[in-house]
Each structure stands twice: as C-alpha cells, then as structure tokens.
Protein backbone atom coordinates (compact mmCIF):
# COMPACT_ATOMS: atom_id res chain seq x y z
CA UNK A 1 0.00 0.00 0.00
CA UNK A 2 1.21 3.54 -0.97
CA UNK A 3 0.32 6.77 0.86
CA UNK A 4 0.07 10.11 -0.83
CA UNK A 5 2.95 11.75 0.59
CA UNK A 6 1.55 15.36 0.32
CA UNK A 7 -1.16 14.02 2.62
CA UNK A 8 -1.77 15.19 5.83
CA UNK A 9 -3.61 13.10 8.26
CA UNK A 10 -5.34 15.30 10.55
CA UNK A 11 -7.95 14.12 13.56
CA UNK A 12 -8.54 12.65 17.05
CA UNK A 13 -8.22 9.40 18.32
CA UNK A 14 -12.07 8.25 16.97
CA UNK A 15 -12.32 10.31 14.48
CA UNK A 16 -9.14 9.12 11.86
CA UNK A 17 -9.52 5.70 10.90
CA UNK A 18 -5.90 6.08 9.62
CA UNK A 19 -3.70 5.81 12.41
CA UNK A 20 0.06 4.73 12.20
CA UNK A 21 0.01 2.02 14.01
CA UNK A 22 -3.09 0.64 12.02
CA UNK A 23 -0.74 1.48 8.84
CA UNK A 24 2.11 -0.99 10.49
CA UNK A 25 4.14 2.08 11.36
CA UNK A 26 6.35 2.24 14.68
CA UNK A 27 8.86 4.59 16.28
CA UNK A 28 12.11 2.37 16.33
CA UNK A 29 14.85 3.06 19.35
CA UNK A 30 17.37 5.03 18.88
CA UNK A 31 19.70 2.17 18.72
CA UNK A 32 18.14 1.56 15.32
CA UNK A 33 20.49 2.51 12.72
CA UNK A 34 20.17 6.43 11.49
CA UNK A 35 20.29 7.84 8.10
CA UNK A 36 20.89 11.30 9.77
CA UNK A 37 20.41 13.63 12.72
CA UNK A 38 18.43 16.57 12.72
CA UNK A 39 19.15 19.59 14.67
CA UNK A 40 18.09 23.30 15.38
CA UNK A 41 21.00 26.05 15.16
CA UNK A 42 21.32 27.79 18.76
CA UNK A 43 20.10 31.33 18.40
CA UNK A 44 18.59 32.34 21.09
CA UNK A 45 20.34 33.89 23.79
CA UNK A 46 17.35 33.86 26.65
CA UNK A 47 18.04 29.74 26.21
CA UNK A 48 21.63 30.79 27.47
CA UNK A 49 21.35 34.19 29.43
CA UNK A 50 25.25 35.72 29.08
CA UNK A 51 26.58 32.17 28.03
CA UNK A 52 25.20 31.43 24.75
CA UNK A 53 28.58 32.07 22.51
CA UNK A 54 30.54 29.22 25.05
CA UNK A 55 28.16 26.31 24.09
CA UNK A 56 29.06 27.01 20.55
CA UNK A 57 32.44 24.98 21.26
CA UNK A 58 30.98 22.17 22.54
CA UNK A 59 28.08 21.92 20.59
CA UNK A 60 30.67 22.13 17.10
CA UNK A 61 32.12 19.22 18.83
CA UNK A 62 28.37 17.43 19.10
CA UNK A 63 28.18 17.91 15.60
CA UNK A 64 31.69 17.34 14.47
CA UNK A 65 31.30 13.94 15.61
CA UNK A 66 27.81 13.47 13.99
CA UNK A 67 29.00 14.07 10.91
CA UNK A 68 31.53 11.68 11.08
CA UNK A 69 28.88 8.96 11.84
CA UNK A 70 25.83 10.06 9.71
CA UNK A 71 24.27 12.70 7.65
CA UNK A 72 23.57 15.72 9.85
CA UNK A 73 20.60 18.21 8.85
CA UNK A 74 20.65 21.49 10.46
CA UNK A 75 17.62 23.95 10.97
CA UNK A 76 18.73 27.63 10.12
CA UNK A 77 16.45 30.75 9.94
CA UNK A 78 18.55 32.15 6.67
CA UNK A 79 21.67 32.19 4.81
CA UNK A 80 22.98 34.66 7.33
CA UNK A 81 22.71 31.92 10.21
CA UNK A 82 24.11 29.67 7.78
CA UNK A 83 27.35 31.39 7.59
CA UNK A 84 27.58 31.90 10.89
CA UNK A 85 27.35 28.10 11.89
CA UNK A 86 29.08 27.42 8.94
CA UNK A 87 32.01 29.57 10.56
CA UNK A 88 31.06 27.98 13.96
CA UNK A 89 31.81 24.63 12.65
CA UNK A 90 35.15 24.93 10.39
CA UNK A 91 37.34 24.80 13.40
CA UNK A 92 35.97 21.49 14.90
CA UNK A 93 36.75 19.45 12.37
CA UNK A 94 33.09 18.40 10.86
CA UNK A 95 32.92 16.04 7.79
CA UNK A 96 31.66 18.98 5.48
CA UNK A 97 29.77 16.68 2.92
CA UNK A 98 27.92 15.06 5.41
CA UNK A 99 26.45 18.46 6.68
CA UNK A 100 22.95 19.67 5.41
CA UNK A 101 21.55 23.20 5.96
CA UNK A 102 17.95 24.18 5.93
CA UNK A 103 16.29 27.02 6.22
CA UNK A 104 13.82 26.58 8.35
CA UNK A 105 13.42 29.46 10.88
CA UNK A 106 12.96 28.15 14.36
CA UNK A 107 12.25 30.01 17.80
CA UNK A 108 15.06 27.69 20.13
CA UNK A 109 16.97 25.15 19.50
CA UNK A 110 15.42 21.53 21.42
CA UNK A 111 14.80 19.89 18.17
CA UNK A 112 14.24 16.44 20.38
CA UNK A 113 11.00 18.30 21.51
CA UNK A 114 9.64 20.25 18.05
CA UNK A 115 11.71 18.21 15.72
CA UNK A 116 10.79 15.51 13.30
CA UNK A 117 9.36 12.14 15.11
CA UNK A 118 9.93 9.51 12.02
CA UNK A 119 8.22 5.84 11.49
CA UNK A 120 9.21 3.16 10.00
CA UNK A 121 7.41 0.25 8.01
CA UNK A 122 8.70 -3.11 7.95
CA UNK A 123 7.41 -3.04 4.21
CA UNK A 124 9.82 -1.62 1.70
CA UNK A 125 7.23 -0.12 -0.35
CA UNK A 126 5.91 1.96 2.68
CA UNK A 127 7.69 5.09 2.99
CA UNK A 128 8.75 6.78 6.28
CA UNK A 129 6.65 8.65 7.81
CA UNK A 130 6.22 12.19 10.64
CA UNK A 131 4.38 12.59 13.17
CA UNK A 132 3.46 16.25 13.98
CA UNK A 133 2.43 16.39 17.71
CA UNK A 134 1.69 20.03 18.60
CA UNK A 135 4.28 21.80 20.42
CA UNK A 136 3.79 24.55 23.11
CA UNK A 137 7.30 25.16 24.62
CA UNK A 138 6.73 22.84 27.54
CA UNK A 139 3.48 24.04 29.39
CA UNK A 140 3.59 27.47 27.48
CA UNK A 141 6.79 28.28 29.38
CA UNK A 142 8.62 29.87 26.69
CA UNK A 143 6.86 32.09 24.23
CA UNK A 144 6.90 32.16 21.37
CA UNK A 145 7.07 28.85 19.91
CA UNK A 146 4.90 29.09 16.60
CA UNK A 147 7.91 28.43 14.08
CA UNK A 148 9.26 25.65 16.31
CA UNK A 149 5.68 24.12 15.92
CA UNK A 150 6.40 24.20 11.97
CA UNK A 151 8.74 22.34 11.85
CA UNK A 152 7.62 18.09 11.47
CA UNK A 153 5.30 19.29 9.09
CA UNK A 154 8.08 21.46 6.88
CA UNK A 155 10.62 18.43 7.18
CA UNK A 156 7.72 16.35 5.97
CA UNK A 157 7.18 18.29 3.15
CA UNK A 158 10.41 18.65 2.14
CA UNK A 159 11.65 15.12 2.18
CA UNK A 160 7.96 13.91 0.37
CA UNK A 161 6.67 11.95 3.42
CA UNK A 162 3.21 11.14 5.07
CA UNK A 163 2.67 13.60 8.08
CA UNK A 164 0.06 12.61 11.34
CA UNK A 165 -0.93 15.16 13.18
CA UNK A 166 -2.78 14.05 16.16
CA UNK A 167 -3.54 17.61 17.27
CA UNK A 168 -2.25 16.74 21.05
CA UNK A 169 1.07 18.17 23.20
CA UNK A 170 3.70 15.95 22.76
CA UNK A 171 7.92 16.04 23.13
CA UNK A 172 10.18 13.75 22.07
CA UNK A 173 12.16 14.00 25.35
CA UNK A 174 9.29 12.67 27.23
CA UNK A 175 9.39 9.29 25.48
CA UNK A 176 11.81 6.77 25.05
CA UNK A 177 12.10 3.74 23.24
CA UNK A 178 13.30 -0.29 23.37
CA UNK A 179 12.22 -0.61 19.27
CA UNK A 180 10.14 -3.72 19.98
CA UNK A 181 6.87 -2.48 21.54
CA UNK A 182 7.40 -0.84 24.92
CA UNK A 183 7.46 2.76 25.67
CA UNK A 184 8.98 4.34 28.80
CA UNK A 185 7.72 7.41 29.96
CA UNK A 186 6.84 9.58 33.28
CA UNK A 187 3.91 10.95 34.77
CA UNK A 188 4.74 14.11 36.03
CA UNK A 189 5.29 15.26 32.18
CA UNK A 190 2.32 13.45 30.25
CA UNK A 191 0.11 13.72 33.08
CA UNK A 192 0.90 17.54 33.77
CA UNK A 193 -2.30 19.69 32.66
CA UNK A 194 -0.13 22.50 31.13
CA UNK A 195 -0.02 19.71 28.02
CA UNK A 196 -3.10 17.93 27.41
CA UNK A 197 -5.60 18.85 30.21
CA UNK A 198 -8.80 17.05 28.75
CA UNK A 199 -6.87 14.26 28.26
CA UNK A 200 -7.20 11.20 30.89
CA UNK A 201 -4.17 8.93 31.51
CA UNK A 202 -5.77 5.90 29.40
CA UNK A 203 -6.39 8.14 26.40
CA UNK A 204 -2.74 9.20 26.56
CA UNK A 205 -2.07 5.89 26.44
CA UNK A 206 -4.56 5.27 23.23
CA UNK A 207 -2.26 8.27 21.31
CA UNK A 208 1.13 6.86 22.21
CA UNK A 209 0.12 3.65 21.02
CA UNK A 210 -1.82 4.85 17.78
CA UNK A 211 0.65 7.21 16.49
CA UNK A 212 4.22 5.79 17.92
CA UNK A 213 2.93 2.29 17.44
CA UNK A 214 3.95 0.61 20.74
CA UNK A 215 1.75 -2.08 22.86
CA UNK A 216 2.94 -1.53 26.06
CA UNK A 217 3.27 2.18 28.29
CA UNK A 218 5.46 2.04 31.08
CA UNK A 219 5.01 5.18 33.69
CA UNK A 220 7.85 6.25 36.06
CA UNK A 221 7.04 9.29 38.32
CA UNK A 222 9.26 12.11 39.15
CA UNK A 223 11.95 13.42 37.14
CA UNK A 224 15.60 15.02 38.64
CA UNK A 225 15.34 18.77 40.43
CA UNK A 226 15.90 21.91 37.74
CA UNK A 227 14.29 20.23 34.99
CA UNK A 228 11.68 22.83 33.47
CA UNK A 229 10.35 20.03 30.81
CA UNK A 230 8.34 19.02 34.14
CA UNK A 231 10.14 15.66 34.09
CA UNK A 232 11.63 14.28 30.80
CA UNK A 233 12.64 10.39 30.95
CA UNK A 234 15.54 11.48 29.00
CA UNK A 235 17.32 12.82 32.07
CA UNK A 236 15.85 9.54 33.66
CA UNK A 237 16.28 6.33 31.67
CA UNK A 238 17.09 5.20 28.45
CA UNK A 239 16.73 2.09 26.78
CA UNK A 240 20.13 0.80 25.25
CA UNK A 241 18.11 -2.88 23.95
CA UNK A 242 15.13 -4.27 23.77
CA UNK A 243 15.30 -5.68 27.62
CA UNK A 244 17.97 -2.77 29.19
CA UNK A 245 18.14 0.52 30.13
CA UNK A 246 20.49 2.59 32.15
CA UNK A 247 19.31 4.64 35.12
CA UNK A 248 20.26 7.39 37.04
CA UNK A 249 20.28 6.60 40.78
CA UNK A 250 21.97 9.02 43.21
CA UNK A 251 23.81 7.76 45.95
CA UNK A 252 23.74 10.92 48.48
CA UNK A 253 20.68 10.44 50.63
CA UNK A 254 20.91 13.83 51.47
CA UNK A 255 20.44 15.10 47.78
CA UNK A 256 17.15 16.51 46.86
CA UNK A 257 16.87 13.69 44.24
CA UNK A 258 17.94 10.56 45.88
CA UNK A 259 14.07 9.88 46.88
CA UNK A 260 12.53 10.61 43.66
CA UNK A 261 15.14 8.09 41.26
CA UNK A 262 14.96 5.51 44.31
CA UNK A 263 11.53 5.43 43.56
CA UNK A 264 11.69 5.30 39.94
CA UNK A 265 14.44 2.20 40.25
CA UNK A 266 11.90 0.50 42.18
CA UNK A 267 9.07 0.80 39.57
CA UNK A 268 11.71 -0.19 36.77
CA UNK A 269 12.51 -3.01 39.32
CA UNK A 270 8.68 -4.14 39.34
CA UNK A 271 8.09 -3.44 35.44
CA UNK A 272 7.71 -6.61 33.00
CA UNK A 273 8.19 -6.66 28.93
CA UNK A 274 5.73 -7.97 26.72
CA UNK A 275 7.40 -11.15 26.80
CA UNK A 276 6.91 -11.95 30.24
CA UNK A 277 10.78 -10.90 31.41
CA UNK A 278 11.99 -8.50 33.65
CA UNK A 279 14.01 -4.74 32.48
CA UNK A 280 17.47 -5.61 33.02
CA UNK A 281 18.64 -2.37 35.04
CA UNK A 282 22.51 -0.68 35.02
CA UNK A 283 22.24 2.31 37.41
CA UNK A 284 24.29 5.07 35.92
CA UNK A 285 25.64 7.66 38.63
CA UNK A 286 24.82 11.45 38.78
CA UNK A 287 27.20 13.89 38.67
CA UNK A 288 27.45 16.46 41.66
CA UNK A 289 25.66 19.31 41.47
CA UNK A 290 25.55 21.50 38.94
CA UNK A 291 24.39 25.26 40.34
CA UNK A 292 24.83 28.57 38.36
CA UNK A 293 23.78 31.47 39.21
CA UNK A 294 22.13 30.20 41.91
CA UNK A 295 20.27 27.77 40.03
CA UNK A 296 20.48 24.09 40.68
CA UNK A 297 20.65 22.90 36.90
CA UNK A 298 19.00 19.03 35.23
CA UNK A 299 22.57 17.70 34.75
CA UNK A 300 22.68 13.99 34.13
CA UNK A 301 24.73 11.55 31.91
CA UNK A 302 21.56 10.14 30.75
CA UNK A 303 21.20 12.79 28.31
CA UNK A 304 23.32 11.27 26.11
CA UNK A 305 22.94 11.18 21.90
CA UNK A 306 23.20 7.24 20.12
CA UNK A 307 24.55 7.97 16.77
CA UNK A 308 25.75 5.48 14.42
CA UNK A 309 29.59 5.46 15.05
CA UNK A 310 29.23 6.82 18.62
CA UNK A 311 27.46 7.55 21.74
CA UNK A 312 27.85 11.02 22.90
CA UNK A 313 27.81 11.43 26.43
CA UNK A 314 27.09 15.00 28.31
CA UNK A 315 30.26 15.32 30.98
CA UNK A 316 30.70 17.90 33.99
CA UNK A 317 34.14 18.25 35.15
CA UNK A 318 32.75 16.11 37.90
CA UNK A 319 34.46 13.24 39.30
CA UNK A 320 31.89 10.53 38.12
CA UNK A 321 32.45 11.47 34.50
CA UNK A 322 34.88 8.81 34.09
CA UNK A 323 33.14 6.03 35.59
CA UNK A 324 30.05 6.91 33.88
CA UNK A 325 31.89 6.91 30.59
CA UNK A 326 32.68 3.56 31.57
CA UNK A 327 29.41 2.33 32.23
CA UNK A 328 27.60 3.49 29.39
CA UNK A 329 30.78 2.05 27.58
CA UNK A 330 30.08 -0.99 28.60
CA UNK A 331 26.66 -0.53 27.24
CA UNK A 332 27.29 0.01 23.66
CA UNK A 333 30.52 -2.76 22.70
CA UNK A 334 29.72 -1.79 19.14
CA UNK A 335 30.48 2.46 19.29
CA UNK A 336 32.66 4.60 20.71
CA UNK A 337 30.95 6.27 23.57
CA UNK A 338 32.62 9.71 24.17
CA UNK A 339 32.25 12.63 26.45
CA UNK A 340 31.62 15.98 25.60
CA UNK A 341 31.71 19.08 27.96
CA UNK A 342 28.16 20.21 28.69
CA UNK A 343 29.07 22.83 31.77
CA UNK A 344 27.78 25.57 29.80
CA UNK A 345 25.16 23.90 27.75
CA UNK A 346 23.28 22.51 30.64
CA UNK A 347 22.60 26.03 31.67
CA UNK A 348 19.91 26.32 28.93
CA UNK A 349 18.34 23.36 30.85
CA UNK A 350 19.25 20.71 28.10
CA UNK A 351 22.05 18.68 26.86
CA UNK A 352 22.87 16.89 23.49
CA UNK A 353 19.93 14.27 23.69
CA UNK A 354 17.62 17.36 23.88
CA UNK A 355 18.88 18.82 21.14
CA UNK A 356 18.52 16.12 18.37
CA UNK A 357 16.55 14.12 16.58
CA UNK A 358 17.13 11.17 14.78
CA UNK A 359 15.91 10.01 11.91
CA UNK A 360 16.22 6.13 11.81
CA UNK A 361 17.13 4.07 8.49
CA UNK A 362 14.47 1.38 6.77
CA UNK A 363 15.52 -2.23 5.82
CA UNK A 364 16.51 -3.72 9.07
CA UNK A 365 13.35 -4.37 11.60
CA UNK A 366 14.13 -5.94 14.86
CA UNK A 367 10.87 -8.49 16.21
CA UNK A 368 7.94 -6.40 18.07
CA UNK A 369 7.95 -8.57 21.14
C-alpha cells in the first residue's frame, strides 16, 4: 500500500480511521540505525542568558562527531545563520559533505521536543513517515514557539513523506524507546495539565500507542530537580536494547533527588516486557551538582545522543564522568561512547539528547515482542 505523501492526516483518536500504528508504522529506538540527525541552530540567547557564545564549542564538537557517523541536517532561519554556523563549525573538524543546511526558521533550539518524530514500516514499499504532535514550549513556558511548531510538518514536506498530526502536546524527550513495543515514559510530564488537560491517563495511552505504534506504556514518576520540561525520561532512563536501560540513581541520601530516582528504580525493578521478562537495570551515577547562578541545573549523563559510530555522552568536570563513561561504555561494545563538555550547555536546561533528533534508516526491523 502507498500513501500520498503530500497528505496530511489530521484528527482525534475516533475520528481518523488512519492511524500509524493501524498502517504498520512504529517509532524504532534510537539504537536503530540512522540515516541522519536533525538539529536546530542555537540562536537564542534567553536559552543561554550571558553564556550562549561558550556552548558554541561544545556543541561544534556534538556535531563534528555526527557528521563523522551520519548525515547531519541542520535547521537555520537564513543564509545569514548559515554562515555563521558554517564559521562555527570549520574549526571542529566536521565532515563537510555530510552536513545539510535548511532554512527553516525556528524560535530555540530543542529539536528532540519540536523536531521531526519519524516511522518506520517493515514493508519496503511503505515510505517513512512524521508525526506532527503540537508543540507549546513545555506548558507554554517559553513564548513564542509558533515556528518551532512548523517544523515536522516542513521536514515532511520537504523530504515527500506522510505527516500525522494528532492535534495533542507531545515532546520527544518525554518518550523513550526499546524498538520492539514498549514505551517508557513519566507521569509528572504526560500527566501535567499545562499539556493535554482534557486528556485522561488511558487516552494518553490510546495516542502513544496509535501514532508511535507501541503495545505496552510504562510510567515512572518524578523526574531530577531543575528540569523545566516538568520531568523528561531522558534525564531519567534510556533504553540501550530491547530488555535494558540505564538509570540514574543518586547515591547521596541527602540530595534533593535521591528519593525521587529511588523510587523510579523501584518501579523499573517491578516493570515486565511484553514477553513476560523483567528490564534488566545498570544504574548510571549522577554527577554532583551543577548550580549557576544560583540555580540548581537538570545535569545527568543520561542525556546522552546514540549515533551510528558513537554515543555522545554530556560530561561535567565532575568526578563521576569517568566512571560513567565507563558504564555506558560498557553498554554500547559496538560504538565509541565519548564525552563531551556540557558545563555551559546545561545552563539552557538541556544537553545533546535534547537537542537532536534522529531520523532512523528502513531495511533492518528488529521483532515487536
């Protein structure tokens, strides 16, 4: 069967007989082999109050090492933006022919939230496919957001592809992945009424399955302390197969999070796959805290990006960056996992996990349960 790709499927749950799922779509993990990352150019300086031109270093370096793994795509307002990245780029080494510009104008840069979510089809004859969730800057925290809300149906255009739009508040940090039916997620994001206030916890559930094509939701609670996203489980946990995911567990009772990720671990302890089999768990350390300014800031190795080639991990001239290297290392036998600074990214509230998207590669389909 072959979809129109200029079509735009548009409706509730109820009211669009022509949901992904019922198409045989599904989000694959991000383990799933890419044929490129997406990102947003960092423009705007309230993201980075009197920081924003030291991320550029480290976020060159994100992208330097993209490119050396898979096609990168980058969001630019204009070919004035365009230079400058261009310029931002040159001195971290970046595989130049594997680096896409597009100008697509965007308020911020957290292209894991208003970027792109692809589907694949096991079928070969199915093309990939978007879906557009709506988009309000986290709980309307950050106005304006109207071009960031653009931009899965622009990319959609553009590359010739089926959009869904199924007119809800969604993020792409919220959810995460094991490729094979099971989506991890937390309550104190989806279940926040700055999203999707008329929405009850069981029709969530009906939209997450529809659109990203899973069976099976599992719900953690809390996420770590100076997280504005309201919780994201990519500061959390992160599947790295179909049966494992890494965790963050603090070990200072003292520290404001130590209750909240002891009680997560216990749910991820309790959880079962669709198979019948238990999550095997690696807890992944946090890092000291991170304050600026006053401001107790969301870091955590958990952000980190799975590219092709490599895994790029978020570090904080903290003492457990090594061993979390290690850990996450141990992980991932097949890539190169590799830190990257993040002390002055994570002061816009984000690391490199929050600002990508990938967009995974058809022909190879691992089994849905």
């Amino acid at each position: 069967m072959k979809i129109d790709p200029s079509f735009f499927f548009k409706g509730s749950l109820g009211k669009d007989p022509m949901h992904p799922a019922d198409l045989g779509y599904f989000f694959p993990a991000e383990f799933h082999p890419h044929d490129a990352t997406w990102l947003s150019w960092p423009h705007k300086e309230a993201s980075w109050p009197g920081k924003i031109n030291e991320i550029y270093p480290a976020y060159a370096t994100f992208v330097a090492y993209l490119s050396r793994s898979e096609l990168v795509n980058i969001l630019v307002a204009d070919e004035r933006m365009q230079r400058l990245a261009e310029d931002r780029l040159a001195t971290a080494g970046v595989v130049e022919e594997r680096i896409r510009f597009h100008h697509f104008p965007t308020n911020d840069a957290w292209c894991r939230d208003h970027g792109p979510a692809f589907l694949i089809h096991p079928n070969p004859d199915m093309s990939k496919a978007i879906v557009d969730w709506g988009y309000n800057a986290w709980g309307d925290k950050y106005p304006p957001y109207d071009l960031d809300n653009l931009i899965p149906g622009k990319v959609a255009l553009h590359l010739g592809i089926p959009c869904f739009r199924p007119g809800i508040v969604m993020e792409g940090g919220s959810v995460d992945f094991n490729g094979a039916g099971t989506l991890l997620t937390t309550e104190a994001c989806l279940l926040h009424p700055n999203r999707n206030p008329h929405l009850s916890r069981e029709q969530i559930e009906s939209y997450l399955k529809a659109y990203y094509g899973v069976q099976q939701i599992l719900w953690l609670k809390d996420g770590i302390l100076g997280d504005d996203t309201d919780g994201h489980v990519d500061d959390l946990t992160r599947f790295v197969s179909k049966n494992k995911v890494l965790t963050v567990v603090e070990s200072n009772k003292k520290d404001e999070n130590y209750q909240a990720l002891q009680d997560n671990l216990k749910l991820l302890e309790s959880f079962r796959m669709l198979d019948g089999s238990a999550l095997e768990i690696v807890a992944l350390p946090m890092p000291a805290p991170v304050i600026y300014e006053g401001v107790r800031l969301p870091a955590s190795y958990a952000n980190f990006y799975i590219a092709n080639s490599y895994v790029i991990v978020p570090t904080f001239r903290d003492a457990q960056d090594e061993r979390a290297l290690d850990i996450i290392s141990a992980c991932f036998p097949e890539r190169e996992v590799v830190g990257v600074d993040s002390w002055d990214l994570i002061w816009g509230l984000g690391s490199f996990h929050c600002l990508s998207q990938q967009e995974p590669a058809a022909g190879v389909f691992p089994s849905k349960t």
